[in-house]
C-alpha atoms as a PDB file:
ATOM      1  CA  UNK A   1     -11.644   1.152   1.516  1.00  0.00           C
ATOM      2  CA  UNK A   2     -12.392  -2.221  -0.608  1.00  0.00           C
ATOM      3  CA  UNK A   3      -8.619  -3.338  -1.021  1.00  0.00           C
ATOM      4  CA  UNK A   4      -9.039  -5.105  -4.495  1.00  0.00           C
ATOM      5  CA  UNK A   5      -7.628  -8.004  -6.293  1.00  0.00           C
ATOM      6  CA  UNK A   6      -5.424  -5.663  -8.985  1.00  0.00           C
ATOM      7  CA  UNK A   7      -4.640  -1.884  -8.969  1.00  0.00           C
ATOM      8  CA  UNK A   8      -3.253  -0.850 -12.271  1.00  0.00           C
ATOM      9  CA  UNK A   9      -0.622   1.701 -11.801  1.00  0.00           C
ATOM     10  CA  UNK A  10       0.436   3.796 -14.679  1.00  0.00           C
ATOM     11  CA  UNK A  11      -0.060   1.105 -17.319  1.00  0.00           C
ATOM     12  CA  UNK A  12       1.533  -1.846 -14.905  1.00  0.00           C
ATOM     13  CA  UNK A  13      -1.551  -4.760 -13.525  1.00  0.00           C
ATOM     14  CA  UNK A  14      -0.131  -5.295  -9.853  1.00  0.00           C
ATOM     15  CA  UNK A  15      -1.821  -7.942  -8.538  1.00  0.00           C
ATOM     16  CA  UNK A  16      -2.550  -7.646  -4.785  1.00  0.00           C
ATOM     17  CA  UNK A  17      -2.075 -10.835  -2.645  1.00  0.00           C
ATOM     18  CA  UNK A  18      -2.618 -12.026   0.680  1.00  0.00           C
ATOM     19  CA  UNK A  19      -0.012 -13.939   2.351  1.00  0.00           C
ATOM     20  CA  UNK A  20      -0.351 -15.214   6.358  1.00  0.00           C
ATOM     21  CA  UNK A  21       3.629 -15.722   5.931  1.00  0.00           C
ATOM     22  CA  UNK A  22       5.040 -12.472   5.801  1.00  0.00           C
ATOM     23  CA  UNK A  23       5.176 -10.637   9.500  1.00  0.00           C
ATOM     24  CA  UNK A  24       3.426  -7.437  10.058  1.00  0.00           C
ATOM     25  CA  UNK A  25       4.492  -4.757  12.899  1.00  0.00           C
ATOM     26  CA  UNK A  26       2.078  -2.171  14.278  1.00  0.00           C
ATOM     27  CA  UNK A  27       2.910   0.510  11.288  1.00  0.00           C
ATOM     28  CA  UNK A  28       3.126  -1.979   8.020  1.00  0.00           C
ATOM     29  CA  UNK A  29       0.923  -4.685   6.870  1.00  0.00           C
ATOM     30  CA  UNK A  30       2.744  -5.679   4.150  1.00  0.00           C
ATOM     31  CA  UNK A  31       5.152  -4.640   1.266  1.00  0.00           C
ATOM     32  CA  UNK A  32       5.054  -4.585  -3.109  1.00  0.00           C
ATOM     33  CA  UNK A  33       7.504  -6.879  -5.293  1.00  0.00           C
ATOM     34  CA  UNK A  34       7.845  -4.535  -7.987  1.00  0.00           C
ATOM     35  CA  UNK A  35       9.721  -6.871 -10.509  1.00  0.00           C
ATOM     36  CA  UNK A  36       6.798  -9.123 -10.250  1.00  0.00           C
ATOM     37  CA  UNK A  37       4.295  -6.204 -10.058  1.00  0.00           C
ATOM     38  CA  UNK A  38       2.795  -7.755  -6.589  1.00  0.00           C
ATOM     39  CA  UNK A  39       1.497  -6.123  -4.054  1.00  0.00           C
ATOM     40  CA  UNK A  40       1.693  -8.459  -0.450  1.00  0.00           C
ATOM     41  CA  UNK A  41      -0.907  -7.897   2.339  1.00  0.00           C
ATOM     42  CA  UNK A  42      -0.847  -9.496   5.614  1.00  0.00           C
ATOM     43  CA  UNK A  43      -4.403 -11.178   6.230  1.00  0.00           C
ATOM     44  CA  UNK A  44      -4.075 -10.651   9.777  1.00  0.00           C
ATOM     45  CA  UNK A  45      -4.661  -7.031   9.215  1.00  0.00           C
ATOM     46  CA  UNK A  46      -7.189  -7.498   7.050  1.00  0.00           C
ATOM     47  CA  UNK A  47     -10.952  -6.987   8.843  1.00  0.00           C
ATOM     48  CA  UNK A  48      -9.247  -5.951  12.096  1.00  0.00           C
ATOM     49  CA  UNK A  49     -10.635  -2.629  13.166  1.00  0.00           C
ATOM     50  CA  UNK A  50      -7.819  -1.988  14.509  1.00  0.00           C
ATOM     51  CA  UNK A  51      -5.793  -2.480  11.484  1.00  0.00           C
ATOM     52  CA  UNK A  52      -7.790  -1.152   8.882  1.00  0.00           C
ATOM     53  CA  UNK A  53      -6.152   2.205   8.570  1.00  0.00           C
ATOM     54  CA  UNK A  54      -2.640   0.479   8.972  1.00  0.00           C
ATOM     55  CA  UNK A  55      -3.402  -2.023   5.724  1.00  0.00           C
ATOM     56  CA  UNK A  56      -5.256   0.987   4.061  1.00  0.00           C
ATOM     57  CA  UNK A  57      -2.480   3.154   4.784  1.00  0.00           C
ATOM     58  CA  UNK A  58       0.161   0.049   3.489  1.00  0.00           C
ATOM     59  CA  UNK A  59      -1.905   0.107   0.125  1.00  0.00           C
ATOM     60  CA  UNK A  60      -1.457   3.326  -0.450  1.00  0.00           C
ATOM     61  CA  UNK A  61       1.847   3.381   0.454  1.00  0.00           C
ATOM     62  CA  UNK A  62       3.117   0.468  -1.834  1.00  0.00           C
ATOM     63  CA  UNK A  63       0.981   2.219  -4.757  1.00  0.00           C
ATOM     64  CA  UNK A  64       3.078   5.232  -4.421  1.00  0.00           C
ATOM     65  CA  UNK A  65       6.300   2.866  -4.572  1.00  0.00           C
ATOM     66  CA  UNK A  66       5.035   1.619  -7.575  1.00  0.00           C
ATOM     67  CA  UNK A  67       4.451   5.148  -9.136  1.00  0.00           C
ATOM     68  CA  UNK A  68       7.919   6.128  -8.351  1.00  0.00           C
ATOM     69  CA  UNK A  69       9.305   2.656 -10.039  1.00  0.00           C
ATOM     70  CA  UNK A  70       6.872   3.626 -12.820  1.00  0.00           C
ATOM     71  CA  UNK A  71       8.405   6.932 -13.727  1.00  0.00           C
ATOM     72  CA  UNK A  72      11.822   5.631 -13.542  1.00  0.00           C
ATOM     73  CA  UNK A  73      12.726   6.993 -10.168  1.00  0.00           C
ATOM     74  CA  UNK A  74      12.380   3.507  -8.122  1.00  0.00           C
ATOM     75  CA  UNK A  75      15.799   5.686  -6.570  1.00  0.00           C
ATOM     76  CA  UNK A  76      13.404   7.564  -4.539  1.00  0.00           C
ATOM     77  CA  UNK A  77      12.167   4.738  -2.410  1.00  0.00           C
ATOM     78  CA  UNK A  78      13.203   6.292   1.129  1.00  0.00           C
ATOM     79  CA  UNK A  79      10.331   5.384   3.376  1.00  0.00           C
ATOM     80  CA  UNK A  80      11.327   8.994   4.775  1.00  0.00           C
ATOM     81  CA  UNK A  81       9.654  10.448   1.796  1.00  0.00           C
ATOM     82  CA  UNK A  82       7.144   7.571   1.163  1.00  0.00           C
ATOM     83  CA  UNK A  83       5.950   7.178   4.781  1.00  0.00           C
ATOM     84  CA  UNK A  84       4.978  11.174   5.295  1.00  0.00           C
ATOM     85  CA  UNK A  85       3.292  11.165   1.654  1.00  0.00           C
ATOM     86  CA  UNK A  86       1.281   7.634   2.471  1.00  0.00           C
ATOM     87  CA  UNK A  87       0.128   9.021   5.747  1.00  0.00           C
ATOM     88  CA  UNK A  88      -0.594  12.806   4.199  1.00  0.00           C
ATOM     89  CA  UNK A  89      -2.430  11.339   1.033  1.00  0.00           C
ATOM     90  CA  UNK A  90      -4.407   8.643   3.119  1.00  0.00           C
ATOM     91  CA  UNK A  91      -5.371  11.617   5.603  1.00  0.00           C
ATOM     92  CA  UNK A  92      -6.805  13.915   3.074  1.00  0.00           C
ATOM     93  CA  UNK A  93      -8.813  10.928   1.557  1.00  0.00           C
ATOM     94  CA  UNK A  94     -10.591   9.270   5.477  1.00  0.00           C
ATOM     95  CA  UNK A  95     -10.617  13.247   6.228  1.00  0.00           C
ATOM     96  CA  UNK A  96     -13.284  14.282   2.808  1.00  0.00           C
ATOM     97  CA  UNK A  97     -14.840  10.798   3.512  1.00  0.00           C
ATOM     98  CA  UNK A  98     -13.182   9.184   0.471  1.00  0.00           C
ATOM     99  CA  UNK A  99     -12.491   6.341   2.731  1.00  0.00           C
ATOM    100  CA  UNK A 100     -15.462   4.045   3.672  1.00  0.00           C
END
């Protein structure tokens, strides 16, 4: 997956940023800033093999939180319901060969 520059998101431009401050664990490379409309990356995931899915997975993931903001239910932010979905949706997409 080419992880662009913006990713419009019903009707909002976020633009997606890199940032070698913010700290990265083995299951997120980064997080959104949805009052700003910014989506932050870690660069040390990106071009890692090893880290692709995991920053692929973390753009997905921080699109969906910025759906849910979008529709007026930024309440549903639990990472219990986001994390399952991020995984499920990013799944279905490497498993039709949506992913490249």
């Amino acid at each position: 997956m080419v992880i662009p520059e913006k990713v419009k998101i019903l009707g909002q431009t976020y633009n997606v940023i890199w940032d070698s401050d913010i700290s990265v664990n083995h299951d997120s490379c980064g997080f959104a800033r949805h009052s700003m409309q910014e989506i932050i990356l870690a660069p040390s995931c990106k071009g890692d093999p090893r880290h692709q899915e995991n920053i692929e997975e973390t753009f997905i993931h921080e699109i969906l939180h910025g759906i849910f903001v979008a529709i007026g239910r930024g309440d549903i932010n639990r990472n219990d319901l986001i994390d399952p979905l991020s995984r499920a949706i990013y799944a279905v997409l490497k498993d039709n060969g949506w992913l490249k």
